[in-house]
C-alpha atoms as a PDB file:
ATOM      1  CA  UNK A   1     167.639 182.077  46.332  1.00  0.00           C
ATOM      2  CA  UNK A   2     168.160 183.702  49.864  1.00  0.00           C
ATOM      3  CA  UNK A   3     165.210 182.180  52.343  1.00  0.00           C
ATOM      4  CA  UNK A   4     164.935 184.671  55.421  1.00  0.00           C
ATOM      5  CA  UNK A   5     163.558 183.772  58.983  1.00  0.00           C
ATOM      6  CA  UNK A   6     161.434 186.452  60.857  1.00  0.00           C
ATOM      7  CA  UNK A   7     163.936 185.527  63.840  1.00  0.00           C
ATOM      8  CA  UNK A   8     165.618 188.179  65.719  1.00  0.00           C
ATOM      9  CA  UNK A   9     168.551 188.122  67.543  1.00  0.00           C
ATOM     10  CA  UNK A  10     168.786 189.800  71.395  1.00  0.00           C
ATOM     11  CA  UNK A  11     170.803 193.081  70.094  1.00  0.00           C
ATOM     12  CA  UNK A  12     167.820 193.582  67.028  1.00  0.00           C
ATOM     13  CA  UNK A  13     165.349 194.445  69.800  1.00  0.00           C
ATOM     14  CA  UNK A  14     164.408 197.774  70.874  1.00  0.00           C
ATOM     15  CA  UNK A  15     162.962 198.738  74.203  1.00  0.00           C
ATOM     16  CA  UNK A  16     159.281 200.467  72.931  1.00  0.00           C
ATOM     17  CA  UNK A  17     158.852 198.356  69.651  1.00  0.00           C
ATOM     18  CA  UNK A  18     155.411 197.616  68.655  1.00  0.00           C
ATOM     19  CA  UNK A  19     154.301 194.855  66.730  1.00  0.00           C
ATOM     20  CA  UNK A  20     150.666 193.965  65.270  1.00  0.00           C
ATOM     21  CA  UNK A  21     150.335 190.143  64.658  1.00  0.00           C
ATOM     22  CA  UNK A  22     146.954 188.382  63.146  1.00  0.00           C
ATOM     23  CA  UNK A  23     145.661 185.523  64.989  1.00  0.00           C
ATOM     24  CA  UNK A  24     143.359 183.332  64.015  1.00  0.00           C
ATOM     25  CA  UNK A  25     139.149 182.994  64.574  1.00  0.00           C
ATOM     26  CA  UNK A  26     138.736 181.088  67.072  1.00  0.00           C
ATOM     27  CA  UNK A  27     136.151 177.557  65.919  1.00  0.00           C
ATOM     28  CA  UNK A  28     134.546 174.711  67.908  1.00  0.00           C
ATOM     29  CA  UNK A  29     137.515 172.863  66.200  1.00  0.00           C
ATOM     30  CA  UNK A  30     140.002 174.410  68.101  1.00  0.00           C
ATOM     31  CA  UNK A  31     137.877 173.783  71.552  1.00  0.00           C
ATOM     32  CA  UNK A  32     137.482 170.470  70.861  1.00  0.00           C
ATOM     33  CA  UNK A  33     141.265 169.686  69.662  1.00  0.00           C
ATOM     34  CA  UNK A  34     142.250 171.536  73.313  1.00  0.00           C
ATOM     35  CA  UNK A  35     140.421 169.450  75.618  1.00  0.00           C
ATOM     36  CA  UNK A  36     141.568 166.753  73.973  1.00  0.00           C
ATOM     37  CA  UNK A  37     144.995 167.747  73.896  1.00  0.00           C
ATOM     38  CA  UNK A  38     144.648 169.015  77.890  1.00  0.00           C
ATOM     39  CA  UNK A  39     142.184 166.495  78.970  1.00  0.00           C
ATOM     40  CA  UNK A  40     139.887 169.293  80.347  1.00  0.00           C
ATOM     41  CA  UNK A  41     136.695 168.288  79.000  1.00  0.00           C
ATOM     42  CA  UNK A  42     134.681 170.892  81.468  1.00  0.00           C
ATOM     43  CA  UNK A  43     131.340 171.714  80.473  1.00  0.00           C
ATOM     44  CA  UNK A  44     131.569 175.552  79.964  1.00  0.00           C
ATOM     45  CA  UNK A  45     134.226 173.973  76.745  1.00  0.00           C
ATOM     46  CA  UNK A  46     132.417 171.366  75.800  1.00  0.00           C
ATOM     47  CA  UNK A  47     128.240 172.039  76.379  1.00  0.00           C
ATOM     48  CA  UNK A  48     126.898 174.416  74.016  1.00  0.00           C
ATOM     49  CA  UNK A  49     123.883 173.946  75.690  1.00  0.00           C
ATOM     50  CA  UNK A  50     125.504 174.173  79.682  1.00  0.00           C
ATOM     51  CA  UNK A  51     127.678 176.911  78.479  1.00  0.00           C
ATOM     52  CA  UNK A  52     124.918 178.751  77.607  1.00  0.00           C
ATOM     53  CA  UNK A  53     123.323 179.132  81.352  1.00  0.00           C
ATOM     54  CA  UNK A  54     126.480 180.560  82.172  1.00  0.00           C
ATOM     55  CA  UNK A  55     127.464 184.003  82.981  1.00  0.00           C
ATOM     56  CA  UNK A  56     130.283 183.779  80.775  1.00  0.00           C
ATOM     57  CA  UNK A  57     128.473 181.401  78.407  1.00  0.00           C
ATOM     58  CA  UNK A  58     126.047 183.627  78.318  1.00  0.00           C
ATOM     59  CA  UNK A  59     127.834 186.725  76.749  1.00  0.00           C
ATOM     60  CA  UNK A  60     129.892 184.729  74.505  1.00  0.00           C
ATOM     61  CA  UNK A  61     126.668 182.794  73.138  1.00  0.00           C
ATOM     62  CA  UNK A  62     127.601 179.253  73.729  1.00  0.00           C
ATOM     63  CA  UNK A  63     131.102 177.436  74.406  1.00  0.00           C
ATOM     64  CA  UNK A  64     133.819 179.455  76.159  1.00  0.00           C
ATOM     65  CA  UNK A  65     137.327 178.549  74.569  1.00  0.00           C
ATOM     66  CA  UNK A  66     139.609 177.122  77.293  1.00  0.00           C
ATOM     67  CA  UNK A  67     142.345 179.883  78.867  1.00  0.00           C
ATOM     68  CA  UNK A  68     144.784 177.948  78.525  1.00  0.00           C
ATOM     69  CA  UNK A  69     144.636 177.639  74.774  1.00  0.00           C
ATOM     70  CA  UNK A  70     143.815 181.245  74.491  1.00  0.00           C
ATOM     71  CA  UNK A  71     147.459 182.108  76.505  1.00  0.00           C
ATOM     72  CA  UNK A  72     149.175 179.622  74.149  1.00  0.00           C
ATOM     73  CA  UNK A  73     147.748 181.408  70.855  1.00  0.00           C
ATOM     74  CA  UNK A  74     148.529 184.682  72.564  1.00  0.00           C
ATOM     75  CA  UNK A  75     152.309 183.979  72.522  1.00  0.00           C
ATOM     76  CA  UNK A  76     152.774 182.234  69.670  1.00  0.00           C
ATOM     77  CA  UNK A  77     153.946 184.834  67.525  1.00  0.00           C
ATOM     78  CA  UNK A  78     156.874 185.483  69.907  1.00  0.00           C
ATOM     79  CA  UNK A  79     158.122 181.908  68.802  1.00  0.00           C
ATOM     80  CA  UNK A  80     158.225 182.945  65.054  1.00  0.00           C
ATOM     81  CA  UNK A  81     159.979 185.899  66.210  1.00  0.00           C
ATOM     82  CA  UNK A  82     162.651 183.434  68.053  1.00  0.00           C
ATOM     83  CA  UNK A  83     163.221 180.295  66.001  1.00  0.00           C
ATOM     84  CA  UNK A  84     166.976 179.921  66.084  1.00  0.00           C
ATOM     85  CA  UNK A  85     167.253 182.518  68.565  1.00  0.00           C
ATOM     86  CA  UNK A  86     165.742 181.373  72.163  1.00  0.00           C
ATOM     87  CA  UNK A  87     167.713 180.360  74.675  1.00  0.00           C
ATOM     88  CA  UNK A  88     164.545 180.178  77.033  1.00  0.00           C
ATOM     89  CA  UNK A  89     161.331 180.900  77.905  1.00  0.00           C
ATOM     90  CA  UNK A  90     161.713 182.350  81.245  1.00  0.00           C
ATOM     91  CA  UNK A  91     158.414 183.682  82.453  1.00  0.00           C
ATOM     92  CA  UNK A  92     154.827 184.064  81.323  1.00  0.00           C
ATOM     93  CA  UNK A  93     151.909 185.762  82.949  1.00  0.00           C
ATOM     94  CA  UNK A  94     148.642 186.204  81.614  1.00  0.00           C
ATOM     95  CA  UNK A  95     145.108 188.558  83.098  1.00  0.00           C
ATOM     96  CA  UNK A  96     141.854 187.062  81.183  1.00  0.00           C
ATOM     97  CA  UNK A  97     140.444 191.035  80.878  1.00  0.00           C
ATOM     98  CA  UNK A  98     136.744 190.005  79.148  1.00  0.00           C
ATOM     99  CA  UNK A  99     134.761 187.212  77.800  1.00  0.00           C
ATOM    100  CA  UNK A 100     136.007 185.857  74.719  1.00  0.00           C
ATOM    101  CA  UNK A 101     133.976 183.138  72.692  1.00  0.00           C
ATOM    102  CA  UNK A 102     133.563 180.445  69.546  1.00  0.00           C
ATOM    103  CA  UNK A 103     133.340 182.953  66.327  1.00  0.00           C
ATOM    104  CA  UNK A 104     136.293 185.765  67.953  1.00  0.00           C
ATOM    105  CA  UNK A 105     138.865 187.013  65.328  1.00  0.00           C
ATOM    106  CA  UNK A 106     141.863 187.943  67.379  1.00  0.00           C
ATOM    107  CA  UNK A 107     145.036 189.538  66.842  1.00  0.00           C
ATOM    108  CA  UNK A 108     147.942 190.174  69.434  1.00  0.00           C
ATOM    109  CA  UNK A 109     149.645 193.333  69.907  1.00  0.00           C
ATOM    110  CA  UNK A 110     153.035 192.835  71.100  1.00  0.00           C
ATOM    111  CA  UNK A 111     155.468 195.565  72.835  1.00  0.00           C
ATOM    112  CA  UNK A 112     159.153 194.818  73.625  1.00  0.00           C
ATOM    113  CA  UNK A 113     158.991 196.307  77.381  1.00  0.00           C
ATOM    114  CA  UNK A 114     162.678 195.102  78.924  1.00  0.00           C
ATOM    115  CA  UNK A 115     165.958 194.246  77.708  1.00  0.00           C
ATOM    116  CA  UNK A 116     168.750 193.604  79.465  1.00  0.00           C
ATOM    117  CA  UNK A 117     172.252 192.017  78.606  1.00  0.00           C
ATOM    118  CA  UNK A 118     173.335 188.301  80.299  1.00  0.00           C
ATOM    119  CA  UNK A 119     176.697 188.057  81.812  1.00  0.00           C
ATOM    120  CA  UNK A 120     176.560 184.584  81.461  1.00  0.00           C
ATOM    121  CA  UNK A 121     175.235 184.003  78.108  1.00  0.00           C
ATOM    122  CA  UNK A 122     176.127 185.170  74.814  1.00  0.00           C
ATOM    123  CA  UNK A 123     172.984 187.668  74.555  1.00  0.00           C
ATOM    124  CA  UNK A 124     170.415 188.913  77.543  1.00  0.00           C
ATOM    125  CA  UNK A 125     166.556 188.393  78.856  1.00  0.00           C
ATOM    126  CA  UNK A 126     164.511 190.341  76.767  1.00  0.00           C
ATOM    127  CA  UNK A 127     160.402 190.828  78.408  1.00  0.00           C
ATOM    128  CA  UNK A 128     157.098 191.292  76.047  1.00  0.00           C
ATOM    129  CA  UNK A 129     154.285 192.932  76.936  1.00  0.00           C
ATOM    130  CA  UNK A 130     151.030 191.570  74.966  1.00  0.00           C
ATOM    131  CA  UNK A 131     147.643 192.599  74.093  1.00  0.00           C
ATOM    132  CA  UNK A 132     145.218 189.723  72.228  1.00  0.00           C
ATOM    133  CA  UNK A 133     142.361 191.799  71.353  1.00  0.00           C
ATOM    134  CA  UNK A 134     138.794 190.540  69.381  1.00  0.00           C
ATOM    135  CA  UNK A 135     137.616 191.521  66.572  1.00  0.00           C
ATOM    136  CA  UNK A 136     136.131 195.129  68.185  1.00  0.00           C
ATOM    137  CA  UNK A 137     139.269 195.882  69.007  1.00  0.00           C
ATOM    138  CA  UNK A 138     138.234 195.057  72.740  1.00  0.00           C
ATOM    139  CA  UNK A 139     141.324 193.650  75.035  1.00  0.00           C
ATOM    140  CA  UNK A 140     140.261 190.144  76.321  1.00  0.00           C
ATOM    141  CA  UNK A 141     144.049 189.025  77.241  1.00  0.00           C
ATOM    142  CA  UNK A 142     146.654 190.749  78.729  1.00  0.00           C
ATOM    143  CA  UNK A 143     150.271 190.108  79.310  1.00  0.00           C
ATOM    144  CA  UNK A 144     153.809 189.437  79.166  1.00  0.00           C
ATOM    145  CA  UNK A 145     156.504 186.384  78.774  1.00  0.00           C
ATOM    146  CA  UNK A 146     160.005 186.693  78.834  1.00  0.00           C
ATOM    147  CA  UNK A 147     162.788 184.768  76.718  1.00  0.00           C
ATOM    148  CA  UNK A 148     166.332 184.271  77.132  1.00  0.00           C
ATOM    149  CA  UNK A 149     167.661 185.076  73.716  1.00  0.00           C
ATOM    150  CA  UNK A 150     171.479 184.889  72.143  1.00  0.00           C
ATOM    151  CA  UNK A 151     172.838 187.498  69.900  1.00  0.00           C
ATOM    152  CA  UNK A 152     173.253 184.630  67.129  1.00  0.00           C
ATOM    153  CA  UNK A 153     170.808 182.866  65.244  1.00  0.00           C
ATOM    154  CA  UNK A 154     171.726 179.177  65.224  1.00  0.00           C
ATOM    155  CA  UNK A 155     169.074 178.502  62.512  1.00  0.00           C
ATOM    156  CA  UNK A 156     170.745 178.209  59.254  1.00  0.00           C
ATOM    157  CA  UNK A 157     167.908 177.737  56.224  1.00  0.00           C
ATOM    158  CA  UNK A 158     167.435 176.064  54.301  1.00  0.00           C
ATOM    159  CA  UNK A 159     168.077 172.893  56.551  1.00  0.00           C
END
C-alpha cells in the first residue's frame, strides 16, 4: 500500500493558491497547557473571574487565549504542508485583528502570496499569507510566514 504525505515540494506551489484548513475550538485546556508550556500565567489567561472586568475579557466572556498560542495554531497547517520539505522557517508576522475567546471554532485560510527560486539552495523562499477566522467567519488573526523549501521531499514513508 502507497502512504502519501500532504507535503509539497517548492516547484508544486502556485503564486494565488488558496487553501481552507480546520482548526480546532479553542478550550480552557488549551489555555491552561500554554501558560504552562510559556510560563505566562497572566491573569487575563488564567482568571475567569479578572478576565472578565476586562475590555477584552469582557467581549470574549471570560479567559482570553494567549497570542502567542493563537499565532502557533495559526501556522500549523503550513508544517503539514512541509514535512520533508522545509528547509526553514524564515519569517513570521502576525496582526491580532479582534477579540477571540474560550469556546471559538477557528479555521485558517491560507494564500501562497510569493515564490521565488534560491540560487543557493536546491529550491526557493516561498511567503504565505493567512487568515484564522472564528466561527462567524469574522478575521481575528492576520498574517504571513515564510519557509525556505527544496524541490525534493526528503521524507520517505513509511519510516
Amino acid at each position: 500500500m502507497a502512504i502519501t504525505s500532504l507535503a509539497k515540494t517548492f516547484d508544486e506551489f502556485t503564486v494565488g493558491e488558496k487553501m481552507v484548513f480546520p482548526l480546532v475550538t479553542i478550550t480552557e485546556a488549551h489555555v491552561v497547557a500554554w501558560a504552562g508550556l510559556s510560563g505566562d500565567f497572566n491573569p487575563l489567561h488564567m482568571n475567569q473571574e479578572y478576565a472578565k472586568t476586562t475590555t477584552t475579557g469582557a467581549k470574549v466572556g471570560g479567559m482570553v487565549p494567549h497570542g502567542q498560542f493563537m499565532a502557533a495554531i495559526s501556522v500549523t497547517p503550513i508544517g503539514h504542508l512541509l514535512a520533508g520539505t522545509a528547509i526553514a522557517f524564515l519569517d513570521l508576522s502576525f496582526q491580532f485583528k479582534a477579540p477571540f475567546g474560550v469556546g471559538d471554532t477557528l479555521y485558517v485560510e491560507v494564500e501562497v502570496a510569493d515564490k521565488k527560486p534560491s540560487t543557493k539552495y536546491d529550491g526557493g523562499m516561498v511567503r504565505f499569507d493567512l487568515t484564522t477566522r472564528n466561527q462567524q467567519g469574522t478575521a481575528v488573526i492576520e498574517g504571513s510566514a515564510a519557509f525556505l523549501i527544496s524541490r525534493e521531499n526528503t521524507l520517505k514513508l513509511p519510516y
